[in-house]
Protein backbone atom coordinates (compact mmCIF):
# COMPACT_ATOMS: atom_id res chain seq x y z
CA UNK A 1 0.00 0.00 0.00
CA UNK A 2 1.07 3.38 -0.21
CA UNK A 3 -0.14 6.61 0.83
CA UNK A 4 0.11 10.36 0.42
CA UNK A 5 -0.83 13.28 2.46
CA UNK A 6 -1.11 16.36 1.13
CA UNK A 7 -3.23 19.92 1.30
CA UNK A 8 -5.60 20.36 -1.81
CA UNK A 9 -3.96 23.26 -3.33
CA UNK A 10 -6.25 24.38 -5.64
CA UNK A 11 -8.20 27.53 -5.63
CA UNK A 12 -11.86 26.17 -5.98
CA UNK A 13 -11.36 23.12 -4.55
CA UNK A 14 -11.86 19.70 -4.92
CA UNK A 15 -15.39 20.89 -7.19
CA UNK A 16 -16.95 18.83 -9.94
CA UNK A 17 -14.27 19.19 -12.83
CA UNK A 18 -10.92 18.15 -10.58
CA UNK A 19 -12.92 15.53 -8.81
CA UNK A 20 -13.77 14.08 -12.12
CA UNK A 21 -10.27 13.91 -13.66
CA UNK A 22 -9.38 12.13 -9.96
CA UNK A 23 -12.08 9.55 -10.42
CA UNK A 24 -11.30 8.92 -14.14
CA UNK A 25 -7.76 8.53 -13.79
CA UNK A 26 -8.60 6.30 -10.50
CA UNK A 27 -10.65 4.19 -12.96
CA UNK A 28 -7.90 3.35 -15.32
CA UNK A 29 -6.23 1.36 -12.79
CA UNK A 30 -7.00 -2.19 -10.79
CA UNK A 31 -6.10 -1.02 -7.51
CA UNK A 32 -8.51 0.35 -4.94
CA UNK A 33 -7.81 4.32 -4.42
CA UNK A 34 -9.39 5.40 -1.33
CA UNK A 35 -9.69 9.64 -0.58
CA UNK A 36 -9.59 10.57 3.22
CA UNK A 37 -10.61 13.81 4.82
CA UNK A 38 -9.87 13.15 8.60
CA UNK A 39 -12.04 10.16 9.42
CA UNK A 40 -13.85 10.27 6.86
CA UNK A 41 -13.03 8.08 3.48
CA UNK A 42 -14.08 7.35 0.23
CA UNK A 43 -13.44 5.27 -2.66
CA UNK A 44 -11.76 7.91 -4.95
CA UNK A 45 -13.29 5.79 -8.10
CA UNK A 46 -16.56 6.85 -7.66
CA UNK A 47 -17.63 10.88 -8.37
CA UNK A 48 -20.36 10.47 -5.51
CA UNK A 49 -17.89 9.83 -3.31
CA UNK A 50 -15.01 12.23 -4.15
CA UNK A 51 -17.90 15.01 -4.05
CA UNK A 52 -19.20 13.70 -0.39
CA UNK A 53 -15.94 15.07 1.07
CA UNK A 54 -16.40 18.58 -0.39
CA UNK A 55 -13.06 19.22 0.26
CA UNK A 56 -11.85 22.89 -0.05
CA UNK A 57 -8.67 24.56 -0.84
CA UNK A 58 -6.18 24.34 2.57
CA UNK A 59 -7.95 20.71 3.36
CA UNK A 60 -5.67 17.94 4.61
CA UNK A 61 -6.54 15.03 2.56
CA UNK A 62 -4.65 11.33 2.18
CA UNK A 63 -4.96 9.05 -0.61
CA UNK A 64 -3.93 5.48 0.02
CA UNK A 65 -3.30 2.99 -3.45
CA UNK A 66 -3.45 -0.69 -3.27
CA UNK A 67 -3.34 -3.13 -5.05
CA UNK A 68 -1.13 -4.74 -8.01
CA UNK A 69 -0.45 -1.81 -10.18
CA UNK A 70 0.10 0.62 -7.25
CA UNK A 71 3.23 2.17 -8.38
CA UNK A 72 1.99 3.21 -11.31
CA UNK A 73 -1.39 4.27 -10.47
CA UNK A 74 0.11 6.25 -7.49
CA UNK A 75 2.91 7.72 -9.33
CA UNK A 76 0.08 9.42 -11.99
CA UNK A 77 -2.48 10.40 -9.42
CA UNK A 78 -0.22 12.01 -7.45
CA UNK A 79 0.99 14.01 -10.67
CA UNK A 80 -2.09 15.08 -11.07
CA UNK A 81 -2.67 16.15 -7.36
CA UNK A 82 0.94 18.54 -7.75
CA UNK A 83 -0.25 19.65 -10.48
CA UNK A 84 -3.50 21.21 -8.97
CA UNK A 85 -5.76 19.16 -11.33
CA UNK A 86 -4.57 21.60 -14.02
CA UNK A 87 -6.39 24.40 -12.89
C-alpha cells in the first residue's frame, strides 16, 4: 500500500471538474484508491464519493493505493494532485 498526504492546493477546490479527472484517472487502474478527509473516506473511483468530502482549498486530505499496479497508479495520481488538477 502506499499513501500520500497532502493539502488540496487548488483555488476552488476539490469541485466537480478536478474531482472528475481524480475519479477517471482512479478508474484506469485495478487497484482500490481510497480519498480521506480526517475520518472520513471514500473510494476515490466513484464521483459520488469524491464530491461527499467537499473538500476545499487548505484541506488535509490522504490518498492510500493498493493493489497490483500501485506504483503506477500512485505515481500518476499524485501528478495530477501537484499539479493542482490543471487548474
Amino acid at each position: 500500500m502506499k499513501r500520500f498526504e497532502f493539502i488540496l492546493g487548488n483555488e476552488h477546490g476539490l469541485h466537480a471538474r478536478p474531482a472528475g479527472m481524480l475519479v477517471q484517472l482512479c478508474g484506469k487502474y485495478q487497484s482500490a484508491v481510497s480519498l480521506f478527509k480526517g475520518e472520513q473516506k471514500v473510494n476515490a473511483k466513484s464521483l459520488l464519493g469524491v464530491m461527499k468530502i467537499a473538500a476545499s482549498k487548505g484541506d488535509a486530505l490522504a490518498l492510500e493505493v493498493e493493489g497490483e499496479d500501485e506504483t503506477i497508479a500512485f505515481e500518476a495520481i499524485k501528478a495530477l494532485i501537484d499539479r493542482n488538477f490543471d487548474e
